[in-house]
N, C-alpha and C. Protein backbone atom coordinates (compact mmCIF):
# COMPACT_ATOMS: atom_id res chain seq x y z
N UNK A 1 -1.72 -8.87 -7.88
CA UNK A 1 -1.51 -7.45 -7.58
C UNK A 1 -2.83 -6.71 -7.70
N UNK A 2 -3.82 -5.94 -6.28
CA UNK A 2 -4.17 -5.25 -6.57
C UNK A 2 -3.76 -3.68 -6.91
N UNK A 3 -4.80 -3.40 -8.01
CA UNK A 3 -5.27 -2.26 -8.46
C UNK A 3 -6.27 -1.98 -8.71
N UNK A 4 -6.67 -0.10 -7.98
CA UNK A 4 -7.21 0.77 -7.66
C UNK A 4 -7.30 1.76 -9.10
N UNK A 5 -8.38 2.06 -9.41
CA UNK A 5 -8.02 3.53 -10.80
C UNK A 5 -9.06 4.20 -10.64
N UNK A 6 -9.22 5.56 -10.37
CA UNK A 6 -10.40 6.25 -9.55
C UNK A 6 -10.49 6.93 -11.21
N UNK A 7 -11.83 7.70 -11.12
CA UNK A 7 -12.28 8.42 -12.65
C UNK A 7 -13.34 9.15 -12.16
N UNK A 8 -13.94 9.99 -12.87
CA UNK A 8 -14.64 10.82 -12.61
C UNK A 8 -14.77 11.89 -12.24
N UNK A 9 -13.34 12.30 -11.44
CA UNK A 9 -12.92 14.16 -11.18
C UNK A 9 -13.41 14.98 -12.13
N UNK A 10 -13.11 15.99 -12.03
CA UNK A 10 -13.48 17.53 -12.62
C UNK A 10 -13.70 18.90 -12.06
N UNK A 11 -14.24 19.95 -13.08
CA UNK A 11 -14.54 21.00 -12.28
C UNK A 11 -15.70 21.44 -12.02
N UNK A 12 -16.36 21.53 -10.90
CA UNK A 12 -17.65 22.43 -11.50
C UNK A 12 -18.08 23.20 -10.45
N UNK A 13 -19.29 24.19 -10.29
CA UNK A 13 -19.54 25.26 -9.66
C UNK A 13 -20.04 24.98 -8.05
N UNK A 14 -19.73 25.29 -7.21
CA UNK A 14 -20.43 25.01 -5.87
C UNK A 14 -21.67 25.26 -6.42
N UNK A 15 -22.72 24.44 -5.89
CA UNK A 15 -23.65 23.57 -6.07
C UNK A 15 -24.25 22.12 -6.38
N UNK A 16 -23.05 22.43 -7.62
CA UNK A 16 -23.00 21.40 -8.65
C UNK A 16 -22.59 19.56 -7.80
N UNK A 17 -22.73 18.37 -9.08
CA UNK A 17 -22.77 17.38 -8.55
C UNK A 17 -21.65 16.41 -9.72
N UNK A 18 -21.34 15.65 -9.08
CA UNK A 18 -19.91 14.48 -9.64
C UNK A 18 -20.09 13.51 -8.80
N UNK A 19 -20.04 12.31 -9.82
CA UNK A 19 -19.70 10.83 -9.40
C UNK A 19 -18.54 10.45 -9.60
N UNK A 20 -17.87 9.83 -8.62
CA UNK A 20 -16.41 9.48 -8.84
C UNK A 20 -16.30 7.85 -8.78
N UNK A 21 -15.88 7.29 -9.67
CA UNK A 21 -15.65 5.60 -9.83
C UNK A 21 -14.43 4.66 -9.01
N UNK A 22 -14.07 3.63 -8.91
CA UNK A 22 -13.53 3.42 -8.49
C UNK A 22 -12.88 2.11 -8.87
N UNK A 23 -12.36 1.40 -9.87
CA UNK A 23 -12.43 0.41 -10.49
C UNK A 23 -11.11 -0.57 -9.95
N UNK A 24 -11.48 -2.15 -9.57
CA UNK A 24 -10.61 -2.58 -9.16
C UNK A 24 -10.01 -3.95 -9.97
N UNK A 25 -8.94 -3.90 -9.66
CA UNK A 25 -8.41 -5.25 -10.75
C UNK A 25 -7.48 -5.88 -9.71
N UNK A 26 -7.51 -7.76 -10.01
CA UNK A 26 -6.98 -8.19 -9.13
C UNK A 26 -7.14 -8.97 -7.71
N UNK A 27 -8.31 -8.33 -7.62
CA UNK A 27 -9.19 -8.52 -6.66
C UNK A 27 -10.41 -7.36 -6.17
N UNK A 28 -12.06 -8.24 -5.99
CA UNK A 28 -12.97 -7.49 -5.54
C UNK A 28 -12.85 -6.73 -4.72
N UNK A 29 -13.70 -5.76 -4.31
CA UNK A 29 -14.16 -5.63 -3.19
C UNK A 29 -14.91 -6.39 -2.15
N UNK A 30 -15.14 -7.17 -2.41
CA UNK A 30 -16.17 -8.28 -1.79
C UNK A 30 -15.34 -8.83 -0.87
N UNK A 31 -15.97 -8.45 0.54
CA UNK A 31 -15.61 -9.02 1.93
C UNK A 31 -14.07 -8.46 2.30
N UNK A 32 -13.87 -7.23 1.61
CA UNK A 32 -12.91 -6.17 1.97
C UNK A 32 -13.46 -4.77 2.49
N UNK A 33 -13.03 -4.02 3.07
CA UNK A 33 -13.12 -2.75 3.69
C UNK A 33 -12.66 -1.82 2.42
N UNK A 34 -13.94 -1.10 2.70
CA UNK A 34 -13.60 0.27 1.24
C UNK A 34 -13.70 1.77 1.75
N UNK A 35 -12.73 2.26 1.42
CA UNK A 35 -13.04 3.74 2.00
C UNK A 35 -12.54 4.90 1.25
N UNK A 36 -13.15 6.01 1.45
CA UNK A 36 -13.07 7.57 0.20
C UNK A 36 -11.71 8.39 1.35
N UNK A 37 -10.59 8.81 0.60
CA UNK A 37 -9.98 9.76 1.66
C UNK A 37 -9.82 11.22 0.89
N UNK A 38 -9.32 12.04 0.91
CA UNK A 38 -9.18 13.37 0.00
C UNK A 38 -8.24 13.96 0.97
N UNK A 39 -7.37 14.24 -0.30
CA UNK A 39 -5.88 15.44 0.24
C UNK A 39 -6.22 17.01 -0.51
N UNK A 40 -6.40 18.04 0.08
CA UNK A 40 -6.50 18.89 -0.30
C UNK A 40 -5.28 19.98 -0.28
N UNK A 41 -4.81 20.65 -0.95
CA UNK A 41 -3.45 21.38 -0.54
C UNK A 41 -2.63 21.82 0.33
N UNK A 42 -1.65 21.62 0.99
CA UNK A 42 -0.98 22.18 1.88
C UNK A 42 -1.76 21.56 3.30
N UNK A 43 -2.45 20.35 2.65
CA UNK A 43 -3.33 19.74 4.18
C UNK A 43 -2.95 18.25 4.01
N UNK A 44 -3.07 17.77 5.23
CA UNK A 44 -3.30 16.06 5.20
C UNK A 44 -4.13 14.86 4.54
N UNK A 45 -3.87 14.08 4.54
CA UNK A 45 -5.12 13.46 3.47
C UNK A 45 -6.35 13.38 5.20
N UNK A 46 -7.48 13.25 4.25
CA UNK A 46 -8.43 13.00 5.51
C UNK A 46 -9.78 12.32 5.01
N UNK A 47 -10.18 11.42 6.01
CA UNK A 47 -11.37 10.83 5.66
C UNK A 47 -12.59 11.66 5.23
N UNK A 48 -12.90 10.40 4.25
CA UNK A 48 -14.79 11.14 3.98
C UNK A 48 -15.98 10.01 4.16
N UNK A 49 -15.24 8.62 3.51
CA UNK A 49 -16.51 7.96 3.37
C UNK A 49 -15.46 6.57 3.68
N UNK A 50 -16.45 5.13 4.09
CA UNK A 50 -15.89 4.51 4.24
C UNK A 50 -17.29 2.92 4.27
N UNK A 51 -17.41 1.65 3.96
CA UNK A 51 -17.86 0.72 4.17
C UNK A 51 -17.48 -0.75 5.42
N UNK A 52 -17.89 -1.12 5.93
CA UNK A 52 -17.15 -2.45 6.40
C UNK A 52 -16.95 -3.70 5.18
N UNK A 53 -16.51 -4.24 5.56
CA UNK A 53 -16.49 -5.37 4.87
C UNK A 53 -17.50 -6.35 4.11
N UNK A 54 -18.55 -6.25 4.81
CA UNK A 54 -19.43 -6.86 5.01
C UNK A 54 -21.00 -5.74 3.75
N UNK A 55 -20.07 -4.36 3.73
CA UNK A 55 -21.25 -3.43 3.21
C UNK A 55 -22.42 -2.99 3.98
N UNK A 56 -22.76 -3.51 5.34
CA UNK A 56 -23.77 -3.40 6.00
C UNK A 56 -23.55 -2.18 6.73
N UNK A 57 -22.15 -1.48 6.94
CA UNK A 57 -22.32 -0.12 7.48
C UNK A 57 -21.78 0.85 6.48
N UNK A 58 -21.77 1.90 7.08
CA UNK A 58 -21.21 3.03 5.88
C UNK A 58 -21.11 4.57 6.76
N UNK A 59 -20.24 4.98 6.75
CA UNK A 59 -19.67 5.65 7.60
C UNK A 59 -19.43 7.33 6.82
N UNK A 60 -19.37 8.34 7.29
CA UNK A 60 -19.17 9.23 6.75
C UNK A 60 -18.72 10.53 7.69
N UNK A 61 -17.60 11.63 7.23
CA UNK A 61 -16.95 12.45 7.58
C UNK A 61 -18.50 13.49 7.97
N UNK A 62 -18.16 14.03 9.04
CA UNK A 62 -19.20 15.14 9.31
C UNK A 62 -19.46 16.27 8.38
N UNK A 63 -18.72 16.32 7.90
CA UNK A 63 -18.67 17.43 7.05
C UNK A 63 -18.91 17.18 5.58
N UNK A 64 -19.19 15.97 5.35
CA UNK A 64 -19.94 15.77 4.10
C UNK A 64 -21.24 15.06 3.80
N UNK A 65 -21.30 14.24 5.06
CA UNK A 65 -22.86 14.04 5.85
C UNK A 65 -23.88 14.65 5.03
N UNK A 66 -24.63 13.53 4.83
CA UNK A 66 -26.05 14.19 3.68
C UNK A 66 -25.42 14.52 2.47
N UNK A 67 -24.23 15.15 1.76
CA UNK A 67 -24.09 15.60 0.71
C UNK A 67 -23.32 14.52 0.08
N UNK A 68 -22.70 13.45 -0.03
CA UNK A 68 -21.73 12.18 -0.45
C UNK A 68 -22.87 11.14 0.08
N UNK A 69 -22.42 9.86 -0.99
CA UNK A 69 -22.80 8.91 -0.54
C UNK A 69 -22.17 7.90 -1.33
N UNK A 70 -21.60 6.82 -0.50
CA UNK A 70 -20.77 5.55 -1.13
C UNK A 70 -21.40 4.63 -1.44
N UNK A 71 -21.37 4.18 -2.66
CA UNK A 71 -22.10 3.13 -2.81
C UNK A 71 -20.71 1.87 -3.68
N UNK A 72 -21.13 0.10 -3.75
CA UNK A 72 -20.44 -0.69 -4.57
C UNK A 72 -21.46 -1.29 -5.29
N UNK A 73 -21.20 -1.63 -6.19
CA UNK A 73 -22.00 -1.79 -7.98
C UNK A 73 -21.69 -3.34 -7.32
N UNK A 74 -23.12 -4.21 -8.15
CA UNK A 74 -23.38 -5.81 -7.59
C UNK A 74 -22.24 -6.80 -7.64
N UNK A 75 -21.31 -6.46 -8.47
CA UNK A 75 -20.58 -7.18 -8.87
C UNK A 75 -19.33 -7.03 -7.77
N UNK A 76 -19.21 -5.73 -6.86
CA UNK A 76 -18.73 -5.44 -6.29
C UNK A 76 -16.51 -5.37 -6.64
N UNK A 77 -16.73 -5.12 -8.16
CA UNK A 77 -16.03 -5.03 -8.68
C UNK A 77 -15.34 -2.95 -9.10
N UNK A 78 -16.28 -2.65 -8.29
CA UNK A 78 -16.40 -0.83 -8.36
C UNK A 78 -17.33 -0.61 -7.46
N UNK A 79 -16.60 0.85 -7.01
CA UNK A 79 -17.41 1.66 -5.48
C UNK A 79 -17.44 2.70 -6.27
N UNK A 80 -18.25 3.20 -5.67
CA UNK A 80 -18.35 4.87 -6.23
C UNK A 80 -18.76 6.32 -5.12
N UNK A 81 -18.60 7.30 -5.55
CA UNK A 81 -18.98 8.65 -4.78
C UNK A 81 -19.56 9.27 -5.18
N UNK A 82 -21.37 9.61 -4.84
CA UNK A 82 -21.63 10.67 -5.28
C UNK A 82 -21.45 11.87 -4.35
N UNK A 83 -21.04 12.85 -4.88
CA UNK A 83 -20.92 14.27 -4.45
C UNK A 83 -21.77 15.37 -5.04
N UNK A 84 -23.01 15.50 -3.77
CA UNK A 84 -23.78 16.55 -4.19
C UNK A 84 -23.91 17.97 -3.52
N UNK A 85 -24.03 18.78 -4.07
CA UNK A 85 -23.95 19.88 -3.28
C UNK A 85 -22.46 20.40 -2.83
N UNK A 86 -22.07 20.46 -3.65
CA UNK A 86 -20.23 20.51 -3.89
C UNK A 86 -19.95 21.91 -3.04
N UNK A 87 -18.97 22.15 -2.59
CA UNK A 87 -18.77 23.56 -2.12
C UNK A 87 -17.56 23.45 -2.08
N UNK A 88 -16.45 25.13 -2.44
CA UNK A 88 -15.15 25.29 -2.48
C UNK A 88 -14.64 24.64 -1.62
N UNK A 89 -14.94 24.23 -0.65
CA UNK A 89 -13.90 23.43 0.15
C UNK A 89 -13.67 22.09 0.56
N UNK A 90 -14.28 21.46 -0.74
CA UNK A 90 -14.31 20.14 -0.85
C UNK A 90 -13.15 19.83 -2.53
N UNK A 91 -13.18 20.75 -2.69
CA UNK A 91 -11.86 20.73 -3.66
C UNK A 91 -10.70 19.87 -3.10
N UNK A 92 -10.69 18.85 -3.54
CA UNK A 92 -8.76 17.86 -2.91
C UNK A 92 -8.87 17.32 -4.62
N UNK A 93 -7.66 16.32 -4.13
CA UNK A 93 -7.34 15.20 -4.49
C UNK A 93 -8.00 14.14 -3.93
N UNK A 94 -9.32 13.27 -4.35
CA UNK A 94 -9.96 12.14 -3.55
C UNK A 94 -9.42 11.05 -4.34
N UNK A 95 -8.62 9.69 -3.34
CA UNK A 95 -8.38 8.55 -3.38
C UNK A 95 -9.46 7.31 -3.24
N UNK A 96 -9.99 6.60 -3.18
CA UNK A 96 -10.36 5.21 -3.09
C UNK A 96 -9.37 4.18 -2.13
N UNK A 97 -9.64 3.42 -1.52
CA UNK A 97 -8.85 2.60 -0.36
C UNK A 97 -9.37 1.34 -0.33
N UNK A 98 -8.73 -0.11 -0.59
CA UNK A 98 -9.58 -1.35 -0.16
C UNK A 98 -8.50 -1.78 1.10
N UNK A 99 -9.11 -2.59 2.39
CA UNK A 99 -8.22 -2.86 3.30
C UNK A 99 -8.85 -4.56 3.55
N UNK A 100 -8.22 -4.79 4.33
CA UNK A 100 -8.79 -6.07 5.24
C UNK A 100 -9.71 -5.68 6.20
N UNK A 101 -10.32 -6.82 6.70
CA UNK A 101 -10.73 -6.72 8.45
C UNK A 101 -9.61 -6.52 9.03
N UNK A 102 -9.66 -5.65 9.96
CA UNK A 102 -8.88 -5.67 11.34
C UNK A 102 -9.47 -5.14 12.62
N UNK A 103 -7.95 -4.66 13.31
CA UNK A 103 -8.74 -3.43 14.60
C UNK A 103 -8.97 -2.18 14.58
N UNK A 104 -8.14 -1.79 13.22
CA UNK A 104 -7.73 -0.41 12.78
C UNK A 104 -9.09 0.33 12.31
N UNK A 105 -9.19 0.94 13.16
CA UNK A 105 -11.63 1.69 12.72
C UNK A 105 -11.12 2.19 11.31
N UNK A 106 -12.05 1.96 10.81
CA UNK A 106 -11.71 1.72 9.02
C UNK A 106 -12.41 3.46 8.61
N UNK A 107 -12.48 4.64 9.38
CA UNK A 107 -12.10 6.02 9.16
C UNK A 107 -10.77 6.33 9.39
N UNK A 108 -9.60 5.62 9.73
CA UNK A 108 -8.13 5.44 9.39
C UNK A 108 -7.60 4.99 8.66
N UNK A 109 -6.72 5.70 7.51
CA UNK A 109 -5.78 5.54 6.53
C UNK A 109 -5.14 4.04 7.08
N UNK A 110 -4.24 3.67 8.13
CA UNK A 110 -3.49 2.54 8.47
C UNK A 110 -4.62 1.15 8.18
N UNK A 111 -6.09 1.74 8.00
CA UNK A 111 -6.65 0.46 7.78
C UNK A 111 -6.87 -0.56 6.37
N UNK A 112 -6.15 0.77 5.32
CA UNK A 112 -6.44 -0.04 3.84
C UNK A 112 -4.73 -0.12 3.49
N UNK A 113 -4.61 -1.29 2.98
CA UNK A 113 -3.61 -2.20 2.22
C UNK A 113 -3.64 -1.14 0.76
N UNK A 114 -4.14 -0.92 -0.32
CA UNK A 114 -4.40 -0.22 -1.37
C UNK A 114 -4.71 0.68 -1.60
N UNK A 115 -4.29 2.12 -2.41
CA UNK A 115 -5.29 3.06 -2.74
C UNK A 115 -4.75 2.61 -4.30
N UNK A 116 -5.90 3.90 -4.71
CA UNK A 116 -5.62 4.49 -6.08
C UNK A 116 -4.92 5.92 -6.45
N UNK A 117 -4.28 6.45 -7.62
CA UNK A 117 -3.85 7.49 -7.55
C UNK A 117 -4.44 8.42 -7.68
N UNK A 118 -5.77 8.52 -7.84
CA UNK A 118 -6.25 9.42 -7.09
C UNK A 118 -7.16 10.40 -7.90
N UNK A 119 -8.03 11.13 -8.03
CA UNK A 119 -8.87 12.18 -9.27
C UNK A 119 -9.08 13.39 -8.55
N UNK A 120 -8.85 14.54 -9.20
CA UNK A 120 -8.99 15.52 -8.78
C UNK A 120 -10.12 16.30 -8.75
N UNK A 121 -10.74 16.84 -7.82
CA UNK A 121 -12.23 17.25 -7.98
C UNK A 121 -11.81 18.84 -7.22
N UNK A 122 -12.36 19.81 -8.14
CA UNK A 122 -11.99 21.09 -8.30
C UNK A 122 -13.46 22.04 -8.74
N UNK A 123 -13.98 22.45 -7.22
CA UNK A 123 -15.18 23.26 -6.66
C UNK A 123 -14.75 24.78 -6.98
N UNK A 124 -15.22 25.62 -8.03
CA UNK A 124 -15.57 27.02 -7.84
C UNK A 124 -16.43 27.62 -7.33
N UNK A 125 -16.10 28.87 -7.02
CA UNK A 125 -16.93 29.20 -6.02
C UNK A 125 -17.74 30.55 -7.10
């Protein structure tokens, strides 16, 4: 059974910066598809960040471009998010996602098998 346990949410001021963890049990990340999604209130969940399988690409939502960046720790046993340059409207609920290879372009939810429940990251303005 995998499991997903995200950490690192909080609150802090637009500007400000948070790393969010991503810890997996059960099985690596290694030679799985990893990807960041965030539900923000009264909205859909929606992509932000995402890897191939392989780690050689890394993909990112336009709108957080330059300010996030995904990275997986050697062991490839944890991914992480940094979030810099925070602004009120990056306030959600952000999940973690591991999937398989497939056809499904891995900036789609239908492409990961797993999330986590999720950490809340909460931007004042």
């Amino acid at each position: 059974q995998v499991q997903l346990v995200e950490s690192g949410g909080g609150t802090v001021q637009a500007g400000g910066s948070l790393r969010l963890s991503c810890a997996a049990s059960g099985r690596t990340f290694r030679g799985y598809t990893m990807g960041w999604f965030r539900q923000a209130p009264g909205k859909e969940r929606e992509f932000v960040a995402a890897s191939t399988w392989n780690g050689v690409t890394t993909v990112y939502a336009d709108s957080v471009k330059g300010r996030f960046t995904s990275s997986r720790d050697n062991s490839e046993t944890a991914v992480y998010l940094q979030l810099n340059t925070l602004k009120p409207e990056d306030t959600a609920v952000y999940y973690c996602s591991q999937g398989h290879r497939g056809l499904v372009p891995i900036i789609f939810s239908p492409a990961y098998d797993y999330w986590g429940q999720g950490t809340q990251v909460t931007v004042s303005s």
